[in-house]
N, C-alpha and C. Protein backbone atom coordinates (compact mmCIF):
# COMPACT_ATOMS: atom_id res chain seq x y z
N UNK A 1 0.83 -1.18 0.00
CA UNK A 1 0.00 0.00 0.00
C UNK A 1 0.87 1.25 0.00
N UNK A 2 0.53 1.95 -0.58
CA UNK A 2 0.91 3.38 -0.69
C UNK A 2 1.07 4.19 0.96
N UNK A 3 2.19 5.03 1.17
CA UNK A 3 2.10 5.37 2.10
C UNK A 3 2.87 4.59 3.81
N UNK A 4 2.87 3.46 2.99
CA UNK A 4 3.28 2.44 4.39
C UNK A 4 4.92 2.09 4.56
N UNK A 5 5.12 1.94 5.21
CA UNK A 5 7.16 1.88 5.46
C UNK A 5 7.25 0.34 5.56
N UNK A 6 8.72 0.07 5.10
CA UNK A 6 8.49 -1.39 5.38
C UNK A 6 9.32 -1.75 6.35
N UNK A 7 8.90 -2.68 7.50
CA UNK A 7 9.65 -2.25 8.54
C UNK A 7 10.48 -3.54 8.46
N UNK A 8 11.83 -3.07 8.80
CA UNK A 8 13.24 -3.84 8.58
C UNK A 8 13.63 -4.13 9.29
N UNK A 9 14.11 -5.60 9.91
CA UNK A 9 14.20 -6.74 10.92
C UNK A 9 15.48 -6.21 12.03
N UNK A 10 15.27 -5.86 12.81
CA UNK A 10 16.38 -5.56 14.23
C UNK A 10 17.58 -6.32 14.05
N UNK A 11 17.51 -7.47 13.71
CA UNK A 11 18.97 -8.23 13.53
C UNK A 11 18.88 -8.99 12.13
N UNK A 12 19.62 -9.06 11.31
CA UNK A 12 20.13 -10.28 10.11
C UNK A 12 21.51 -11.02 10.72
N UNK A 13 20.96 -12.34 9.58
CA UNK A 13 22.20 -13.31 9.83
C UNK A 13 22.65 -13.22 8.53
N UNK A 14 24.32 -12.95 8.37
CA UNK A 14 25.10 -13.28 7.29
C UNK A 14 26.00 -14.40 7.10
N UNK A 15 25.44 -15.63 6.67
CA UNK A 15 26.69 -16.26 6.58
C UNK A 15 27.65 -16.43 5.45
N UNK A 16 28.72 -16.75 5.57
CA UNK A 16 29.89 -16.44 4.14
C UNK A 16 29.44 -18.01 3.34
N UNK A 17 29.63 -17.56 2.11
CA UNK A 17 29.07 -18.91 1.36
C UNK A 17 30.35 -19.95 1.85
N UNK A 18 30.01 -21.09 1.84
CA UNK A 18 31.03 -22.25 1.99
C UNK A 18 30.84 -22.01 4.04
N UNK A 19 30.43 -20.86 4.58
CA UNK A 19 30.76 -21.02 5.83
C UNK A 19 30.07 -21.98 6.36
N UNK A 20 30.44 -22.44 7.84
CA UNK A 20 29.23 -22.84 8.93
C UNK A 20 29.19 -21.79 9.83
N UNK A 21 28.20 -22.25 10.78
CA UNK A 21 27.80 -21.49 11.57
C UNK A 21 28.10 -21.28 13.25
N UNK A 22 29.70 -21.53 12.99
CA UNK A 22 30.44 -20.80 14.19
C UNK A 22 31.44 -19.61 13.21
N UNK A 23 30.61 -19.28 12.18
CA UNK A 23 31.01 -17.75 11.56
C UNK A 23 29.96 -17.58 10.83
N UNK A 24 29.86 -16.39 11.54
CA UNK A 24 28.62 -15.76 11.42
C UNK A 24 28.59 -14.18 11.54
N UNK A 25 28.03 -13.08 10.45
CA UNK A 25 28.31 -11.85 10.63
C UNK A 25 27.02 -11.21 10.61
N UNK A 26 26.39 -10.39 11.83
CA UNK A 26 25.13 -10.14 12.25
C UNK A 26 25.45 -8.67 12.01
N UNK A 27 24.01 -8.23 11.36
CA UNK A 27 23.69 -7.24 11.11
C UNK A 27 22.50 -6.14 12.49
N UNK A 28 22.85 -5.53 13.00
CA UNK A 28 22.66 -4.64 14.31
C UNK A 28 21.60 -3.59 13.72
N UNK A 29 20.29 -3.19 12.82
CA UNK A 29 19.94 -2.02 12.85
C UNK A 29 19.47 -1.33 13.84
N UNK A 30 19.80 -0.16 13.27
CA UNK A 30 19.44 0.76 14.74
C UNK A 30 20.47 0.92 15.90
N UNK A 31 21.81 0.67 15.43
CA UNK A 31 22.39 0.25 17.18
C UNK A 31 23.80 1.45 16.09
N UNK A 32 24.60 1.61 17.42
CA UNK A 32 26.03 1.85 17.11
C UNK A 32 27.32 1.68 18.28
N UNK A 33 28.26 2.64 18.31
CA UNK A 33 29.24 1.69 19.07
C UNK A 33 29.11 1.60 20.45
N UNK A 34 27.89 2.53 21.07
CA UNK A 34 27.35 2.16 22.53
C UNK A 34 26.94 0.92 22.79
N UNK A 35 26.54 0.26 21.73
CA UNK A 35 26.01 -1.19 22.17
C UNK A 35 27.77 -2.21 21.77
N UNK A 36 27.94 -1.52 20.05
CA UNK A 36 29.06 -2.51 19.39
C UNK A 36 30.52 -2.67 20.07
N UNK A 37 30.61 -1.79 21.37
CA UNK A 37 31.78 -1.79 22.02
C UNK A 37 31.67 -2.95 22.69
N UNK A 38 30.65 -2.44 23.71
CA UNK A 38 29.95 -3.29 24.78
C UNK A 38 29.94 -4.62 24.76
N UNK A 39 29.19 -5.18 23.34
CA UNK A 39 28.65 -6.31 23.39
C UNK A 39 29.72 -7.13 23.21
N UNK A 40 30.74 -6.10 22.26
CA UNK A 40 31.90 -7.10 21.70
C UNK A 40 33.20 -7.51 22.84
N UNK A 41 32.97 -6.84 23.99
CA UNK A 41 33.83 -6.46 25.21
C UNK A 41 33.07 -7.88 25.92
N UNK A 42 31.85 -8.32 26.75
CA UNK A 42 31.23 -9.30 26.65
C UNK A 42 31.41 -10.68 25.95
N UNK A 43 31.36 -10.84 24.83
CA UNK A 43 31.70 -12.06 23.25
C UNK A 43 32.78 -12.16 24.43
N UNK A 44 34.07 -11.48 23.83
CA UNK A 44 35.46 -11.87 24.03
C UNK A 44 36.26 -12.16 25.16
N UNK A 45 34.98 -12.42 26.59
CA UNK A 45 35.45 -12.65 27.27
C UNK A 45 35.11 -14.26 27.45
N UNK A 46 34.14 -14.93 26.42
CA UNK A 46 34.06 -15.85 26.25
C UNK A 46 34.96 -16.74 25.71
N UNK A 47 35.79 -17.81 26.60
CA UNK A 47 36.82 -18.47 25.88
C UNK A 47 36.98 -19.05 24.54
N UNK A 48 35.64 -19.73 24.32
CA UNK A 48 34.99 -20.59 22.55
C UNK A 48 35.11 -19.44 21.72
N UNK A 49 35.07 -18.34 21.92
CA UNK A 49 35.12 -17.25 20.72
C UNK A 49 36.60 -17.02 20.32
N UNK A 50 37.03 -17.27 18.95
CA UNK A 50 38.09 -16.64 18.42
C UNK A 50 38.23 -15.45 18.00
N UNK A 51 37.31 -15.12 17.50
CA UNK A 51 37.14 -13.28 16.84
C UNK A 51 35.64 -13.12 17.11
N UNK A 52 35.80 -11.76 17.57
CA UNK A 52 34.73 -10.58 17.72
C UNK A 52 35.25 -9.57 17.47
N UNK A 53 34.25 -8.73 16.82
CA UNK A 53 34.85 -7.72 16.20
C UNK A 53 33.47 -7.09 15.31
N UNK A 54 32.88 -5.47 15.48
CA UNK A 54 31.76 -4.70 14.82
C UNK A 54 32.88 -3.75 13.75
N UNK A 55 32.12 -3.72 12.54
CA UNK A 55 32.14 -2.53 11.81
C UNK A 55 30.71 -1.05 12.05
N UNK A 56 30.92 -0.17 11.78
CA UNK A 56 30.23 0.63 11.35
C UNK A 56 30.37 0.92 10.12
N UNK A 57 29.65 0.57 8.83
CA UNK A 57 29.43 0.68 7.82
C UNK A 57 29.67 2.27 7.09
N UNK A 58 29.01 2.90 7.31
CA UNK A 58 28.77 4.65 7.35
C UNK A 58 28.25 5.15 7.88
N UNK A 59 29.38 6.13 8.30
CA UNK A 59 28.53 7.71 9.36
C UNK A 59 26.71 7.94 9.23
N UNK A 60 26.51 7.83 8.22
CA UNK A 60 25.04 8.06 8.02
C UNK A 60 23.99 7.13 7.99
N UNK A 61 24.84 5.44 8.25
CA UNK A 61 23.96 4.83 8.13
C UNK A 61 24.02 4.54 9.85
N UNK A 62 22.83 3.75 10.30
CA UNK A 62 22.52 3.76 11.53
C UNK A 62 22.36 2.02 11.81
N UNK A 63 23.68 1.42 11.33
CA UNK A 63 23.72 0.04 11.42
C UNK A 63 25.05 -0.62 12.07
N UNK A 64 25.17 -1.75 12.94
CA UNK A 64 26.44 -2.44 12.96
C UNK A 64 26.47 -3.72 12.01
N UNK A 65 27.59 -3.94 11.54
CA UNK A 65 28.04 -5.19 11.02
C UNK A 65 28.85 -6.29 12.23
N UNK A 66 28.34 -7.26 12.94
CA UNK A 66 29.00 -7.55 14.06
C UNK A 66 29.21 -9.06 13.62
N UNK A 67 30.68 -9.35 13.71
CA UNK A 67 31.54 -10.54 13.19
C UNK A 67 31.75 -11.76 14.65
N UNK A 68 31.08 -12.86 14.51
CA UNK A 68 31.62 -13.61 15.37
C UNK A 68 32.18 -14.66 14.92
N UNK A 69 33.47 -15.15 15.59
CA UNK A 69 34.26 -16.49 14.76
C UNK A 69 34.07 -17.66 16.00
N UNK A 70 33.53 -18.96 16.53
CA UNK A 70 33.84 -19.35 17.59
C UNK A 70 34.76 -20.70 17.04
N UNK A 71 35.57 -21.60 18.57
CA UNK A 71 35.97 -22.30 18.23
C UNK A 71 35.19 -24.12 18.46
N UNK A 72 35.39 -25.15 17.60
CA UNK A 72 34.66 -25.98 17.58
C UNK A 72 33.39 -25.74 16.84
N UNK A 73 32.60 -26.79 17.75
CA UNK A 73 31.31 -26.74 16.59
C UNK A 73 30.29 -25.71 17.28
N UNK A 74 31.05 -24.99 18.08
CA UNK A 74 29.48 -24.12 18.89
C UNK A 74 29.35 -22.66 17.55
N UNK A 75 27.81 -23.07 17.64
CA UNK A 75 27.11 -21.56 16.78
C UNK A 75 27.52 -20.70 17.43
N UNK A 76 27.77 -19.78 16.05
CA UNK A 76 28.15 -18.15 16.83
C UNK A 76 26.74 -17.56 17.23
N UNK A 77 25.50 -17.95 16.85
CA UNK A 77 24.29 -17.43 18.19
C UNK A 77 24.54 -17.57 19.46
N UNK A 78 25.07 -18.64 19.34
CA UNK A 78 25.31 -19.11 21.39
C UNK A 78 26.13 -17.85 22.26
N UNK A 79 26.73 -17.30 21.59
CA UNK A 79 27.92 -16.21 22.74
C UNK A 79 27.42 -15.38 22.30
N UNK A 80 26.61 -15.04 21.16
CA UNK A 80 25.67 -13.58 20.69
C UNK A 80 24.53 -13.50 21.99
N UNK A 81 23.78 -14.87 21.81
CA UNK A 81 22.86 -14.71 22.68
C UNK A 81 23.36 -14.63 24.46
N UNK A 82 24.16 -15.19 24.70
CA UNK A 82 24.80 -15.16 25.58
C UNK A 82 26.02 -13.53 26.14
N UNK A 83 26.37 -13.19 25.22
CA UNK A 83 26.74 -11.90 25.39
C UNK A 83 25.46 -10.86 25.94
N UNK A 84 24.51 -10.86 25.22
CA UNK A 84 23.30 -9.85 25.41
C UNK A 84 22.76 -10.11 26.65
N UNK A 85 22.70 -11.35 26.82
CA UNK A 85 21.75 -11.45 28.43
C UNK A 85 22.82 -10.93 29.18
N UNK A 86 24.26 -11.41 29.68
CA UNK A 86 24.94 -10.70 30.43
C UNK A 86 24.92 -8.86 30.33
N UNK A 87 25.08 -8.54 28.94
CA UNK A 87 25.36 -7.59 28.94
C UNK A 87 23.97 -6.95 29.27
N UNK A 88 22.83 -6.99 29.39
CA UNK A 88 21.77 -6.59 30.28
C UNK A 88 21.82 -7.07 31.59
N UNK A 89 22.38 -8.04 32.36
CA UNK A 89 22.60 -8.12 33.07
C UNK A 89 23.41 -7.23 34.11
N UNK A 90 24.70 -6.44 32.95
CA UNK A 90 25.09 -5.54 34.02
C UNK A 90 24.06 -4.30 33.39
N UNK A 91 24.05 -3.96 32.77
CA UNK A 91 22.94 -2.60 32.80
C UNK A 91 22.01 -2.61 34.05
N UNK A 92 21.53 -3.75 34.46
CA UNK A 92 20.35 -3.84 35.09
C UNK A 92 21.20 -3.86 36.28
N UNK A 93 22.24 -4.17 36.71
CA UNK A 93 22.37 -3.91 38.16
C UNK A 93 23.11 -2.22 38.57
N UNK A 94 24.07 -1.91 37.08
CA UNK A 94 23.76 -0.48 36.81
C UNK A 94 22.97 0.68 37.33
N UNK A 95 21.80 -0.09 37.02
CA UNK A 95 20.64 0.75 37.00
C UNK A 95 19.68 0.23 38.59
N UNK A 96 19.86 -0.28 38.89
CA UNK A 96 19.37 -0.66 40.46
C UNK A 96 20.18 0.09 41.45
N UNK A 97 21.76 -0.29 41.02
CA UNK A 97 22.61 0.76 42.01
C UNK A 97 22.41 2.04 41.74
N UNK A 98 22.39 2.74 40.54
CA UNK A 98 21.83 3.84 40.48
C UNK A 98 20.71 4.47 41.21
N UNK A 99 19.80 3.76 41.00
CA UNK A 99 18.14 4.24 41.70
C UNK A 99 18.40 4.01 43.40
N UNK A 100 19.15 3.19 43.99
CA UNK A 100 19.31 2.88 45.20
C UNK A 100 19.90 3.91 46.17
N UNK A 101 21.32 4.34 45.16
CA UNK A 101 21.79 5.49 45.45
C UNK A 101 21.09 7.16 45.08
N UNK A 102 20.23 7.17 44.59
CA UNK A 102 19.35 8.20 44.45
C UNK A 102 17.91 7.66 45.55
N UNK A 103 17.43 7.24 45.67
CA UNK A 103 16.52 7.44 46.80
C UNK A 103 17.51 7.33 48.01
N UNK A 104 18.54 7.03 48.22
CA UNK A 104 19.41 7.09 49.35
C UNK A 104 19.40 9.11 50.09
N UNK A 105 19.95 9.23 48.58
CA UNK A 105 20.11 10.87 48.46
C UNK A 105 18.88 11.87 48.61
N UNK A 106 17.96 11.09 48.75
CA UNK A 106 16.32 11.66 48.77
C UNK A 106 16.03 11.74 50.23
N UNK A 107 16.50 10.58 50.80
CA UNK A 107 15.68 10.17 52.14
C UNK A 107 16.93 11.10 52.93
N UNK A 108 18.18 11.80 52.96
CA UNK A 108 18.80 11.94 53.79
C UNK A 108 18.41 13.43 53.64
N UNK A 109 18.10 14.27 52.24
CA UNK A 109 17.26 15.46 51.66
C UNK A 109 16.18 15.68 52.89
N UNK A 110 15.54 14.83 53.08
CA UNK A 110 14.64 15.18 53.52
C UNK A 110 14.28 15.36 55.15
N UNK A 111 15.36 14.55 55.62
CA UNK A 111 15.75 14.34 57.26
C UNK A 111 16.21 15.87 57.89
N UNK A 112 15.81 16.11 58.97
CA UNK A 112 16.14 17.70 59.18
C UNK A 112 17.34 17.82 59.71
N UNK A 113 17.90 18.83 59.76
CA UNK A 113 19.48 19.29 60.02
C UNK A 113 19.35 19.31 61.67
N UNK A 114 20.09 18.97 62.37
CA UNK A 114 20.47 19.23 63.65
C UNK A 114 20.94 20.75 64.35
């Protein structure tokens, strides 16, 4: 229909012809190196991974190209998917210590001075 956008998938899988699939190069829309640092900092602390490693394609485009190589027969989904839950994992305690330490700073605000 006229008028309508076509909406384009949050992640692609690229694999290299002849590859399997402990190489694998994932496509990130919408993201850049706030996530592509991060996530790839995460991957590589995983021992089975041989290479991690994001491109940014172009300044203007608003995509990562994110390369995983692992070793053996494990899929490079496994430390993708596994990178992301950790790496929300620390956001989320991030963000708990954050809020903890701000109502901390609220409740002592509000206690009267001696």
């Amino acid at each position: 229909m006229a008028g309508e956008t076509e909406k384009k998938p949050i992640l692609e899988m690229v694999h290299a012809e002849g590859g399997d699939e402990g190489c694998v190069t994932f496509v990130l829309h919408q993201e850049d190196h706030t996530l592509g640092n991060s996530l790839r900092y995460m991957i590589m602390k995983n021992v089975d991974v041989d290479f991690c490693g994001y491109t940014i394609t172009h300044p203007s485009e608003s995509k990562i190209n994110f390369r995983i190589q692992t070793r053996g027969a494990l899929p490079a989904v496994e430390p993708l998917r596994k990178g992301l839950n950790e790496l929300n994992d620390v956001c989320q305690h991030v963000l708990n210590t954050f809020q903890a330490r701000v109502n901390e700073f609220k409740e002592r605000q509000d206690q009267p001075m001696d």
